[in-house]
Protein backbone atom coordinates (compact mmCIF):
# COMPACT_ATOMS: atom_id res chain seq x y z
CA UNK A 1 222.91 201.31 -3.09
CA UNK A 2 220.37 199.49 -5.69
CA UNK A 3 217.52 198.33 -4.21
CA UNK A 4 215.31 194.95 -4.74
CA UNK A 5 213.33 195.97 -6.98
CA UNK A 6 215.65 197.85 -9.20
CA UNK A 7 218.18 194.53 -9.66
CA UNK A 8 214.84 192.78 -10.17
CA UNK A 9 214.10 195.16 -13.45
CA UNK A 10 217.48 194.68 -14.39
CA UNK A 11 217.69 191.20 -14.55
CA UNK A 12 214.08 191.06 -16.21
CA UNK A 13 214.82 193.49 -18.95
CA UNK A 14 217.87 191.11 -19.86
CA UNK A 15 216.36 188.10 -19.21
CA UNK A 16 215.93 187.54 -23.09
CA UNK A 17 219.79 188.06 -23.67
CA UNK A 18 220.73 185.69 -21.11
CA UNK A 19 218.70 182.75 -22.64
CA UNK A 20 220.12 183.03 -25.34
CA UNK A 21 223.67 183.38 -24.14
CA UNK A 22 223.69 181.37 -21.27
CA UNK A 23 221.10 179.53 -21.48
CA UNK A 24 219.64 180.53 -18.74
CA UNK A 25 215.75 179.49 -18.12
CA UNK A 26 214.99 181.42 -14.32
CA UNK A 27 216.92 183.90 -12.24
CA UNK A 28 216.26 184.42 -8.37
CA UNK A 29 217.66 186.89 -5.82
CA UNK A 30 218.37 185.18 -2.53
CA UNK A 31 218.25 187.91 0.28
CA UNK A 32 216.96 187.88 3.74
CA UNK A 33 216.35 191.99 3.64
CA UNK A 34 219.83 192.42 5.29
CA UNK A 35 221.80 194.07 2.62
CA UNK A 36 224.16 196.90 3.26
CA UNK A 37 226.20 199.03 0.69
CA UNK A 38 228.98 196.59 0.59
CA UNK A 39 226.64 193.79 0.23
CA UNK A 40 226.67 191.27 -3.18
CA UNK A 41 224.18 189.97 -4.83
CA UNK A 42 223.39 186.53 -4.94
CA UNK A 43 221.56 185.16 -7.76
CA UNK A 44 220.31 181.59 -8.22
CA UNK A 45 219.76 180.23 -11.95
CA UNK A 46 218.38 177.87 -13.56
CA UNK A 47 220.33 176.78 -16.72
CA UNK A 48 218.94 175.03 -19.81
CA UNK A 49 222.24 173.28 -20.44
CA UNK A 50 225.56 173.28 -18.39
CA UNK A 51 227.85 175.77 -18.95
CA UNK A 52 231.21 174.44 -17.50
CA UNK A 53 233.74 177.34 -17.35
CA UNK A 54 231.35 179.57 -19.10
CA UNK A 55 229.13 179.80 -16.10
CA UNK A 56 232.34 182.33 -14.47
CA UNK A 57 231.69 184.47 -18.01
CA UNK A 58 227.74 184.41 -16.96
CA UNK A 59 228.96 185.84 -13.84
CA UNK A 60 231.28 188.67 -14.90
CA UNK A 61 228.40 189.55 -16.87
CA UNK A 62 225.74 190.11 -14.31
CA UNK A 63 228.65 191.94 -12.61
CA UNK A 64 229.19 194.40 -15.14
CA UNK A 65 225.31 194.67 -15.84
CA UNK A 66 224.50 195.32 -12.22
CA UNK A 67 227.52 197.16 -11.21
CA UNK A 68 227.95 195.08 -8.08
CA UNK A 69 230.02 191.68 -6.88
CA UNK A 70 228.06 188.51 -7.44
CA UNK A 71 227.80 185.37 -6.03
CA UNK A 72 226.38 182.98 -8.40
CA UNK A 73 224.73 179.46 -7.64
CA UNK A 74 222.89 177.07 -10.20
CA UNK A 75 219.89 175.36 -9.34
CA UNK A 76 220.78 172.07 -10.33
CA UNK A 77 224.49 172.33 -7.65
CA UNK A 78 221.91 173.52 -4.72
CA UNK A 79 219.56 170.79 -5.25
CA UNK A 80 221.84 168.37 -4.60
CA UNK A 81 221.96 169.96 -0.88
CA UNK A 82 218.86 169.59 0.23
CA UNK A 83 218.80 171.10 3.30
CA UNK A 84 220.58 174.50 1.86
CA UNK A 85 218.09 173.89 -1.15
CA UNK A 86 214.75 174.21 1.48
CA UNK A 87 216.58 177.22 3.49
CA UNK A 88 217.11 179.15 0.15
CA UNK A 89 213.44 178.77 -0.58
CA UNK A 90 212.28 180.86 1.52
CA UNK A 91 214.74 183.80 0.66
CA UNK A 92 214.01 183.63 -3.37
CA UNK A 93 212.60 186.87 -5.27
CA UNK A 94 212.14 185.84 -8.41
CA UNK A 95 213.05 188.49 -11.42
């Protein structure tokens, strides 16, 4: 099982390669410390421009780079929630 801090080096050694591919400005872990083997990871970002269909190729990608399932959620979709938006908060680890 990967911990925290090693998806956290992950995603921050690629950061670079995402901007420039995706667009993608910030990257957050949501967790509440209650992962398990079978667990995903679910990743907040932050996009500099919309992506459209390309956002599902953003998240095969982090699949593949972290070698586990993903659930993906933009920024700009979970703001428009507020209440999910303020919950989430409190979860974020930002890589």
């Amino acid at each position: 099982m990967k911990t925290l801090g090693g998806i956290r080096r992950i995603l921050a050694r690629h950061k670079p390669e995402l901007r420039a591919r995706f667009g993608v400005r910030e990257l957050a872990i949501f967790t509440r410390g209650e992962a398990t083997p079978l667990s995903d990871v679910d990743i907040l970002v932050a996009l500099e421009r919309p992506l459209g269909w390309e956002i599902v190729d953003l998240r095969d990608y982090l699949e593949a780079l972290l070698g586990l399932p993903v659930d993906l959620l933009t920024a700009g979709a979970l703001r428009r929630k507020p209440h999910l938006w303020q919950a989430v908060q409190e979860d974020l680890v930002h890589a």
